[in-house]
Protein backbone atom coordinates (compact mmCIF):
# COMPACT_ATOMS: atom_id res chain seq x y z
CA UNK A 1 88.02 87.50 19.57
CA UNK A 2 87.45 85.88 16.71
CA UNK A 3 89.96 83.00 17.85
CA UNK A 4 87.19 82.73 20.83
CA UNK A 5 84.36 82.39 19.01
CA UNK A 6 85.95 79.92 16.42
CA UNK A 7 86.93 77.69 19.42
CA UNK A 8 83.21 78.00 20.89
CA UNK A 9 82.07 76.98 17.22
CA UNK A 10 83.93 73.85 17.47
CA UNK A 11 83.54 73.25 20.93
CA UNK A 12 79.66 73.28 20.53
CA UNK A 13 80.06 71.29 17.55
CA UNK A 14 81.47 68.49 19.09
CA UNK A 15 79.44 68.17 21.31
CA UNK A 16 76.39 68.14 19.12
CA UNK A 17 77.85 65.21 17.64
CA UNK A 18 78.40 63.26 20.93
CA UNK A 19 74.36 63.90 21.64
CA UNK A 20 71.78 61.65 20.40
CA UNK A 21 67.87 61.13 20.18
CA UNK A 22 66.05 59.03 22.56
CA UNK A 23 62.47 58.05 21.73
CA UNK A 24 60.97 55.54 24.72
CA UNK A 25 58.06 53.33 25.35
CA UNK A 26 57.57 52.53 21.81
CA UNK A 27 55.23 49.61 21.47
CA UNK A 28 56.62 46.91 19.04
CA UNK A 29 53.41 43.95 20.04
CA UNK A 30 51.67 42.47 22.44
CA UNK A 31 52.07 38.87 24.00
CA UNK A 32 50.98 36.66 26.57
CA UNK A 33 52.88 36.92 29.73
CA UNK A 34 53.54 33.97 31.89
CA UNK A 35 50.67 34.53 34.15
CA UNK A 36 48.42 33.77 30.89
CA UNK A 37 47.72 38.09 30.85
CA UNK A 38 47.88 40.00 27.51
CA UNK A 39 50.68 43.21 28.06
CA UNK A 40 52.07 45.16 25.63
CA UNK A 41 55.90 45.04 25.06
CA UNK A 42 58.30 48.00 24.48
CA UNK A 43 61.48 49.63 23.25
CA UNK A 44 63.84 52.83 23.84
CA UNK A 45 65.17 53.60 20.41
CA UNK A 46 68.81 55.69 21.04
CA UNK A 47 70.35 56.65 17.45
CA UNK A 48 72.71 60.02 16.19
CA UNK A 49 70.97 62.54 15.12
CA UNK A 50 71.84 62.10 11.48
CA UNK A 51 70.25 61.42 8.08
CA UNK A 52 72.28 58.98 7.07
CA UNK A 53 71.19 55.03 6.78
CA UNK A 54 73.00 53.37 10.56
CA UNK A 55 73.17 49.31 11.43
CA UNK A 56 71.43 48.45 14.04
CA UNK A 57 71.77 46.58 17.41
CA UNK A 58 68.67 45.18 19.03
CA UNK A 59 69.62 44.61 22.21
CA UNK A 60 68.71 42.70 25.45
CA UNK A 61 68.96 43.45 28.89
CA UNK A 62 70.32 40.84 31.77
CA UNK A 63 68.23 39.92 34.64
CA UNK A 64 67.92 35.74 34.93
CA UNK A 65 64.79 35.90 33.01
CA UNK A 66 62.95 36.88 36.38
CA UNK A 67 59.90 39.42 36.19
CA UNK A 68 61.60 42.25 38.25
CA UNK A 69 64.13 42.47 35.34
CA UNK A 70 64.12 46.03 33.12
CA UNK A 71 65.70 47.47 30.26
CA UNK A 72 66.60 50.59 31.95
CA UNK A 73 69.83 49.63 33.36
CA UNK A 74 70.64 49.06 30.13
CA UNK A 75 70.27 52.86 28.55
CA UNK A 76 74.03 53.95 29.31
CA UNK A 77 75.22 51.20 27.75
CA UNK A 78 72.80 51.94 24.73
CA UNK A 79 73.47 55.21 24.55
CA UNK A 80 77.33 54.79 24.30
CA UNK A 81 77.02 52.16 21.59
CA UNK A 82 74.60 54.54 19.35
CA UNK A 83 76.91 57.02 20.02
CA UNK A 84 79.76 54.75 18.11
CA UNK A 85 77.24 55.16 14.99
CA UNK A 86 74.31 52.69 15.90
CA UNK A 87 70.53 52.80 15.53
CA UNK A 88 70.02 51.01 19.00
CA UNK A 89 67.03 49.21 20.34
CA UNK A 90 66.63 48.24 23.84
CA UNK A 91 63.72 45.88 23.91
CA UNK A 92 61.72 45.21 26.96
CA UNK A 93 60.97 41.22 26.50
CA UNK A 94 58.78 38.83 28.47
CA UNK A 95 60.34 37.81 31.91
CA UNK A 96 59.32 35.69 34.23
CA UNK A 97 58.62 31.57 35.09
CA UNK A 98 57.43 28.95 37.97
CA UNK A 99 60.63 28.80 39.97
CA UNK A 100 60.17 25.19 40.97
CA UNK A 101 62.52 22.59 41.57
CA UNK A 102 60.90 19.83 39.52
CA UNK A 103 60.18 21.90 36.45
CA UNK A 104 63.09 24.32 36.45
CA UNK A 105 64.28 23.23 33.13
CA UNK A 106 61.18 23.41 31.27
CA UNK A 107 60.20 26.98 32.81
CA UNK A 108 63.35 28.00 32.20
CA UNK A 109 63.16 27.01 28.43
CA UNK A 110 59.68 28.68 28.15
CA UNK A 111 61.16 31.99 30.00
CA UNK A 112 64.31 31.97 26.49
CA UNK A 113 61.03 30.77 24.21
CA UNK A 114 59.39 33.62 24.83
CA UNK A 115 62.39 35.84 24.92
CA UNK A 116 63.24 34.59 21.63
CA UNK A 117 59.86 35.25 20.32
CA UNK A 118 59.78 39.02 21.24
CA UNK A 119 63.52 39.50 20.28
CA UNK A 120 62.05 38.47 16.47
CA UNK A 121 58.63 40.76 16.97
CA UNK A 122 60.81 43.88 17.74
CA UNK A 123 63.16 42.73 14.88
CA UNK A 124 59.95 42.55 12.37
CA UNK A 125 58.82 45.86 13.85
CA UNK A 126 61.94 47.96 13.32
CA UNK A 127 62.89 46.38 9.95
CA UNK A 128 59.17 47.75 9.02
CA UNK A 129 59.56 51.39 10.77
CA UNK A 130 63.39 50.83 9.30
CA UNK A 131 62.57 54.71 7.84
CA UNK A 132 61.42 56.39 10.79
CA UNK A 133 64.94 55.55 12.33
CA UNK A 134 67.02 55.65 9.80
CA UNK A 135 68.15 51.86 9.81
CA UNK A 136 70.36 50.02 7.14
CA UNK A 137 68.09 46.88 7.02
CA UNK A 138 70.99 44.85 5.57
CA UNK A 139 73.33 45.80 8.72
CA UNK A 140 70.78 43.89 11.65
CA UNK A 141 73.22 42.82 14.84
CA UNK A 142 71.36 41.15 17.60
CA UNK A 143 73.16 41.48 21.29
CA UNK A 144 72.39 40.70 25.02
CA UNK A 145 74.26 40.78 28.45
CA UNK A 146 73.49 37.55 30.59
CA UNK A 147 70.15 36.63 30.09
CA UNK A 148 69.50 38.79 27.05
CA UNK A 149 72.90 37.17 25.52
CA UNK A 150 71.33 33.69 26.29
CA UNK A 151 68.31 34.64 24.37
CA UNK A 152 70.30 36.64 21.70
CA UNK A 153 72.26 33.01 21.14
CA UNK A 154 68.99 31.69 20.56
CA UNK A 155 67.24 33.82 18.32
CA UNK A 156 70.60 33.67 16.25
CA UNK A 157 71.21 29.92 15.68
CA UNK A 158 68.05 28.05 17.27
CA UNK A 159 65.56 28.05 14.48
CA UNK A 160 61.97 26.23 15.02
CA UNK A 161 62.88 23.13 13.97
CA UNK A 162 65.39 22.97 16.59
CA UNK A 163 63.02 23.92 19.21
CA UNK A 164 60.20 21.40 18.02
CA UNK A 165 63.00 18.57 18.40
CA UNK A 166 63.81 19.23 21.96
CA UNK A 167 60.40 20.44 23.57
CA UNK A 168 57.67 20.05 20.90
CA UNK A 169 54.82 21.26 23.87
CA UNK A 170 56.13 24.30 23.65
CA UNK A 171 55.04 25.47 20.01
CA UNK A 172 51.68 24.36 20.13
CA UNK A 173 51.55 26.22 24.09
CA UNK A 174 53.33 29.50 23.07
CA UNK A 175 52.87 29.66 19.30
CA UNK A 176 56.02 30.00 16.89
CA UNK A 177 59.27 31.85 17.61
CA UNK A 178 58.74 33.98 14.02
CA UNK A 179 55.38 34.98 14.24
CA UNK A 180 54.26 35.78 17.97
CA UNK A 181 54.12 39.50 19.04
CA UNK A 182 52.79 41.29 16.23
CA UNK A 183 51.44 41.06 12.59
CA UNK A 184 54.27 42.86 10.72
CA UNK A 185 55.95 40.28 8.24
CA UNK A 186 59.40 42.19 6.89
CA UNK A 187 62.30 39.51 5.97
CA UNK A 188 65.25 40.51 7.33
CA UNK A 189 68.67 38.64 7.93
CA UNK A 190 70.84 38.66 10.81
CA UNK A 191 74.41 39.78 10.31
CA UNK A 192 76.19 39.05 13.76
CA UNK A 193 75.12 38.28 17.32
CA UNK A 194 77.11 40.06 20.31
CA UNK A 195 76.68 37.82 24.05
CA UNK A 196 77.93 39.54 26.71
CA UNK A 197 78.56 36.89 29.47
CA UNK A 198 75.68 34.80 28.27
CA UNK A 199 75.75 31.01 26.77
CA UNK A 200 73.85 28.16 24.62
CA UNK A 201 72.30 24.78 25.85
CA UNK A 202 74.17 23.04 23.62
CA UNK A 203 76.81 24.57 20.85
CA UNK A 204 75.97 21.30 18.37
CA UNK A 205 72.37 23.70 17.79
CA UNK A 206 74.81 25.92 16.01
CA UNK A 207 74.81 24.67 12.58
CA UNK A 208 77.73 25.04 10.09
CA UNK A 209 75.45 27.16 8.21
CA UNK A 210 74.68 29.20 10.23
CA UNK A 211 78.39 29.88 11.58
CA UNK A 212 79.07 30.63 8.20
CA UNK A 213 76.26 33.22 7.79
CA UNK A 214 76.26 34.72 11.31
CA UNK A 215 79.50 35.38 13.14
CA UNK A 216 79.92 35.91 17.05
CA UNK A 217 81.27 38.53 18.75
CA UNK A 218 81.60 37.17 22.92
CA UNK A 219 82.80 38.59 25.76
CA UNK A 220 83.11 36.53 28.95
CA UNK A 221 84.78 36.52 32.29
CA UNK A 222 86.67 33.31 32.94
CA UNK A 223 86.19 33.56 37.03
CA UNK A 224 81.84 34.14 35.84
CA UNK A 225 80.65 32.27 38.68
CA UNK A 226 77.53 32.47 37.20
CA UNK A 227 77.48 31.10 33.45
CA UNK A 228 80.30 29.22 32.80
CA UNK A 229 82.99 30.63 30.50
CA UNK A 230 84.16 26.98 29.62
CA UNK A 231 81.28 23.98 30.50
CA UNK A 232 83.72 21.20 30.94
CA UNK A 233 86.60 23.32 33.39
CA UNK A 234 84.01 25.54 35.31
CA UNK A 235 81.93 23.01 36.72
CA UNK A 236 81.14 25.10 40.08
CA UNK A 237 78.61 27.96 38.28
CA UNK A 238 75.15 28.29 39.10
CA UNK A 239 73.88 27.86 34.95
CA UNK A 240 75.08 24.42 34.35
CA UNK A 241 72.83 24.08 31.83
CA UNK A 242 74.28 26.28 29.47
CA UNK A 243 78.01 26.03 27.39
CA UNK A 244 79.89 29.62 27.89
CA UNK A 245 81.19 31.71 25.72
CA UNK A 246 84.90 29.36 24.95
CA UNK A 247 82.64 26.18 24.24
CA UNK A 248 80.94 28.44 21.54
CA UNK A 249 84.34 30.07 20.54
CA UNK A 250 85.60 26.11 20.29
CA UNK A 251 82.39 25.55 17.78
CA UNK A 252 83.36 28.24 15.51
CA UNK A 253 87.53 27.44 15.27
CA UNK A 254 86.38 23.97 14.85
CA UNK A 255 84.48 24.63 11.83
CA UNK A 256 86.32 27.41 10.29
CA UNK A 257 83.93 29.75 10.69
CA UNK A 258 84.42 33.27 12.18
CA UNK A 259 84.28 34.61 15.82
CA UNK A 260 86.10 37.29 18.65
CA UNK A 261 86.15 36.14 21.88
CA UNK A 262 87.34 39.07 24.28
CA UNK A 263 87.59 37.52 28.03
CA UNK A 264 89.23 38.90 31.02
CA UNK A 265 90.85 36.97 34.22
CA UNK A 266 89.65 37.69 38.18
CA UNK A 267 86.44 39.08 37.22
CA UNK A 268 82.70 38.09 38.37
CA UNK A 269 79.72 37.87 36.05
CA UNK A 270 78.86 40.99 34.19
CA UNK A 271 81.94 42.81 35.18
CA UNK A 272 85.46 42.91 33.47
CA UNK A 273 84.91 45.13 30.73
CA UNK A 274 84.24 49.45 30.35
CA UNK A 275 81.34 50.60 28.12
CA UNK A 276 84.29 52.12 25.59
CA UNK A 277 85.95 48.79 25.50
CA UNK A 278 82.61 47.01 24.70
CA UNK A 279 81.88 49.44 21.62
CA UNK A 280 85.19 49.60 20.00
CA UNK A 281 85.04 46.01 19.81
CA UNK A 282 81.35 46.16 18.52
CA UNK A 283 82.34 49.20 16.18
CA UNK A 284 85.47 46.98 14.80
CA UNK A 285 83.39 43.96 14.48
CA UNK A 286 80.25 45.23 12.64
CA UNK A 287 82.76 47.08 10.28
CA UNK A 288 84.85 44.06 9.66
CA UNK A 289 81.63 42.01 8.79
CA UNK A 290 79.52 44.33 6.82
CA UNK A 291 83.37 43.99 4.74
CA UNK A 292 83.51 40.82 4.38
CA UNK A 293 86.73 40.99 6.63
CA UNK A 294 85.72 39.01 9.65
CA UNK A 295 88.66 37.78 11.36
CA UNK A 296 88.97 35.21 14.43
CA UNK A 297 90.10 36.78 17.36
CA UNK A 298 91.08 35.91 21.28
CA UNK A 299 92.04 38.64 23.65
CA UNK A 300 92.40 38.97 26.97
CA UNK A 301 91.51 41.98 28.52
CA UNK A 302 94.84 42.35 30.72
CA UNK A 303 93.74 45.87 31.72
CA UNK A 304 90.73 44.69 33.60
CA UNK A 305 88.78 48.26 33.17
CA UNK A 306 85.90 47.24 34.49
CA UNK A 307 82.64 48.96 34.50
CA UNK A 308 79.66 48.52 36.02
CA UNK A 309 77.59 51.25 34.03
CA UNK A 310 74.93 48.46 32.84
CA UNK A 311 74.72 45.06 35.08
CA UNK A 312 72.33 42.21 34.84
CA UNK A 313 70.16 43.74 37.59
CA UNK A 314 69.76 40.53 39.62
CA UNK A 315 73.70 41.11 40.60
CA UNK A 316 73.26 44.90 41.09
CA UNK A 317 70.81 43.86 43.61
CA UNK A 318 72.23 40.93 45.06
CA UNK A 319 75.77 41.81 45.18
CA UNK A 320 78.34 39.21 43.76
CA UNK A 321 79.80 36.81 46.70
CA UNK A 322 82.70 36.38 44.95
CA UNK A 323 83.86 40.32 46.08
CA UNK A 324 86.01 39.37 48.29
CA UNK A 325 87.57 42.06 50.06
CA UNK A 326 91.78 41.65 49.55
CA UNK A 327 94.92 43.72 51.45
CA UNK A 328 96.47 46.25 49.71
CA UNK A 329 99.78 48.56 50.95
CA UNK A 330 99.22 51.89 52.56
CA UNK A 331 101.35 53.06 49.21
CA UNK A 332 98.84 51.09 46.93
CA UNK A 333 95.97 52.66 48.87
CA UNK A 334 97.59 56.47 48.86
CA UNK A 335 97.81 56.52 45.01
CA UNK A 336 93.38 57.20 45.05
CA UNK A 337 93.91 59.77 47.68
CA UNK A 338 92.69 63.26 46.43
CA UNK A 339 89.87 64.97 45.39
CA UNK A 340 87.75 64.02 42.45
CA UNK A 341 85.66 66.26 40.26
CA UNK A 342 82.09 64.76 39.72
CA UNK A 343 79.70 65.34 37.53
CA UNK A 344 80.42 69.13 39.17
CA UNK A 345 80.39 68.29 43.07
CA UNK A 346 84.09 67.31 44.37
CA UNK A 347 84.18 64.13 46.21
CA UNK A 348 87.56 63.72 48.80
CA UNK A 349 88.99 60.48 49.38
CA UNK A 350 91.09 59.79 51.80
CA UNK A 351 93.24 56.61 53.96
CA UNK A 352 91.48 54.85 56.48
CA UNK A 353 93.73 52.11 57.30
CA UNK A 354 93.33 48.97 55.19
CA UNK A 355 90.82 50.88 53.40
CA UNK A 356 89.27 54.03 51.05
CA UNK A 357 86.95 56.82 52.69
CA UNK A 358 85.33 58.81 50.45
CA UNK A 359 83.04 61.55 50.95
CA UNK A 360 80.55 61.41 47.79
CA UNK A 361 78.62 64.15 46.23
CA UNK A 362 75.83 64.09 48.66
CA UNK A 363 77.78 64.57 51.52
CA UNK A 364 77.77 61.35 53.12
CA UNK A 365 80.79 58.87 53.94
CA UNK A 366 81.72 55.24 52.80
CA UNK A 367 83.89 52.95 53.48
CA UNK A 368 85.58 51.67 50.27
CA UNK A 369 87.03 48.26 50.58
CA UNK A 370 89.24 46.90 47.95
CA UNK A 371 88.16 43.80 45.60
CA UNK A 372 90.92 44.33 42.88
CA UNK A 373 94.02 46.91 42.53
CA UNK A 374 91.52 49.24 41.29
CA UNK A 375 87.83 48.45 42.17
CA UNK A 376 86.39 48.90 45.61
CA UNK A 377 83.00 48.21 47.57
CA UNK A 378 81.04 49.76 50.13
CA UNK A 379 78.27 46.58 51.12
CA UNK A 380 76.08 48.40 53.19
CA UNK A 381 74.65 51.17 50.54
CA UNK A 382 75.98 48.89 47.62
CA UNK A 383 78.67 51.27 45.79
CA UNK A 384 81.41 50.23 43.53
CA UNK A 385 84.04 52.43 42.83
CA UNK A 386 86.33 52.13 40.25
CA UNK A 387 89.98 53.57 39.46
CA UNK A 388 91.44 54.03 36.07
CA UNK A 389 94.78 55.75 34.87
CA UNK A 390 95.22 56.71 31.69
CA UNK A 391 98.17 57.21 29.46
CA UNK A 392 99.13 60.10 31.06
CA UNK A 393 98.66 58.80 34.55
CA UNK A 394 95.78 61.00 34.84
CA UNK A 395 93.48 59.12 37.06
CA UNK A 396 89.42 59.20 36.56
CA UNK A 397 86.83 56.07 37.37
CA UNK A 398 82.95 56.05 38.18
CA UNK A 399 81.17 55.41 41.28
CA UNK A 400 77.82 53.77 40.66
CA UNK A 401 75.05 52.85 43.71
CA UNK A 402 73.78 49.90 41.94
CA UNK A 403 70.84 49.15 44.00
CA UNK A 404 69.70 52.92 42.25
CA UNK A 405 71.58 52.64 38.79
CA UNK A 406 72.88 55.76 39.88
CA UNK A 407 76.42 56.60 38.44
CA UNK A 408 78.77 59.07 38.63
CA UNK A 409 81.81 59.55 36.66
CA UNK A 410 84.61 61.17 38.13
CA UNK A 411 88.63 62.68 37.81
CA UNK A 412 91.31 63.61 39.60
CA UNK A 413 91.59 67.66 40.53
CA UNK A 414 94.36 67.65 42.92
């Protein structure tokens, strides 16, 4: 008995160390939106529960800069990272710009101005409430997926100067990139930036100085049909206005100065890489420069565990066009066959054919198409399902509707 309750003991116990504290809608400033109205802007602060001083990650959500972009996609993702031992903040930033032809490149530049500007204000804010959250001030990592990794770039290496040199109009239009937001005024110093699938206008705005002082961490598809994972060989994306994340990684070896590049092969933008895979690299990363042991690194992702957990939400709307549905055998197909535990409801998949059906937790059927070995798509309700095996050849995965952010992770019962 006693054997029972020791077990329960630790049982509990781990788990109370998994969990962690969520405080949303905190306001950080206020700032003119595009449509010239005063709104207030906001984080989600996810952290351990634990007394002890954490770095932190101020992070940015995807989305193309448009207005219907959110940070709440973003909170698994968040969560899993403060979970690795992170003060996180996921900061709601200004979105939105005149989509028109003519002007695209200057709205776009004021949409990343004024991203940069609020990425600094909730930097200023949480450096001054650094107590309230328990935050090692000298450990400050910025991050971003798509978008929020564009702007991340920027608030990292683009300083004012470099902004007044290329579009002067916008200082004296939108104010400066260190002051707008708020009133706090805490120094602070950034010790890494982390893009996820996002990209620079031009890697020569990284100075030598500041490769030195900051180092990247990247991580970048090189099929990203939508920002380029190398300029000069991926001429076909959408952003060709921005260098990927191997023109950066070029920057870097070329000077000497330190970066990890993590990239994957047959994957679209914001896919290729699992929420663990993501924070083991941050966790590894932030250790290795808060040491002084920052070492340059290239690695392909040959495992291709691909999760769709958070997604720049333009693509969970707007479903990639580069899924293309491929053949698999009847044998490939039979290996998913089963049923799955799910979050507590059992979900039975079975052989249709060329294809997956699976019966999902509310009772309804899909159609599961392959677009890899191990990730399928239903079109019509907008799931993605993926497979993985582990080590033991125990197989589990998630299905997420994207269109809902609604995910559910799953295993193998029989």
């Amino acid at each position: 008995m006693k054997g029972l309750i020791w077990l329960i003991c630790i049982f509990l116990y781990s788990i109370g160390i998994a969990q962690t504290v969520t405080e949303k809608n905190i306001v950080y400033g206020k700032a003119t939106n595009w449509h010239g109205q005063l709104s207030e802007l906001k984080l989600d602060i996810v952290y351990p529960p634990k007394s002890t001083k954490l770095p932190l990650i101020v992070y940015l959500h995807g989305g193309g800069f448009m207005e219907s972009s959110s940070k709440d996609p973003s909170y698994p993702f968040c969560d899993r990272l403060a979970k690795s031992g992170f003060v996180v903040a996921n900061v709601e930033y200004r979105t939105g710009f005149e989509q028109s032809f003519q002007n695209y490149q200057t709205e776009i530049s004021k949409a990343v101005y004024r991203a940069q500007q609020d990425e600094m204000a909730a930097i200023r804010f949480l450096v001054h409430s650094a107590d309230n959250y328990n935050i090692d001030t000298s450990l400050i990592f910025i991050a971003g997926e798509s978008a929020g990794g564009v702007a991340s770039l920027f608030s990292a290496y683009v300083s004012q100067e470099d902004w007044d040199q290329a579009a002067m109009k916008l200082h004296s239009a939108l104010g400066s990139v260190n002051d707008s937001g708020n009133e706090y005024s805490d120094r602070f110093t950034i010790k890494g930036v982390i893009s996820l699938w996002g990209g620079i206008s031009d890697t020569s705005l990284i100075s030598l100085y500041d490769m030195q002082k900051i180092p990247a961490l990247l991580f970048h598809s090189i099929d990203d049909a939508e920002i380029p994972f190398e300029k000069s060989s991926h001429k076909e994306t959408k952003q060709q206005l921005l260098l990927g994340s191997m023109d950066i990684a070029h920057r870097f070896r070329n000077n000497s100065s330190c970066y990890q590049l993590y990239f994957v092969k047959k994957a679209g933008h914001s896919y290729g890489f699992s929420s663990d895979y993501i924070s083991l690299a941050v966790k590894n990363f932030v250790q290795a420069v808060h040491e002084g042991k920052c070492k340059n690194l290239e690695i392909e992702n040959k495992e291709r565990n691909i999760s769709i957990s958070f997604v720049d939400s333009d693509e969970a709307l707007f479903p990639n066009e580069d899924d293309k549905v491929i053949k698999l055998t009847n044998g490939d197909l039979q290996r998913f066959a089963g049923k799955y535990d799910a979050n507590g409801a059992v979900i039975t998949i079975t052989v249709e054919g060329d294809h997956l059906k699976a019966q999902d937790p509310e009772s309804a059927s899909f159609d599961l198409y392959p677009v890899s070995e191990n990730i399928f798509l239903e079109k019509s309700h907008n799931y993605r399902v993926e497979f993985v095996k582990d080590p033991n050849d125990k197989v589990t995965g998630q299905i997420v509707r994207l269109t809902k952010f609604k995910s559910y992770n799953f295993k193998k019962i029989e």
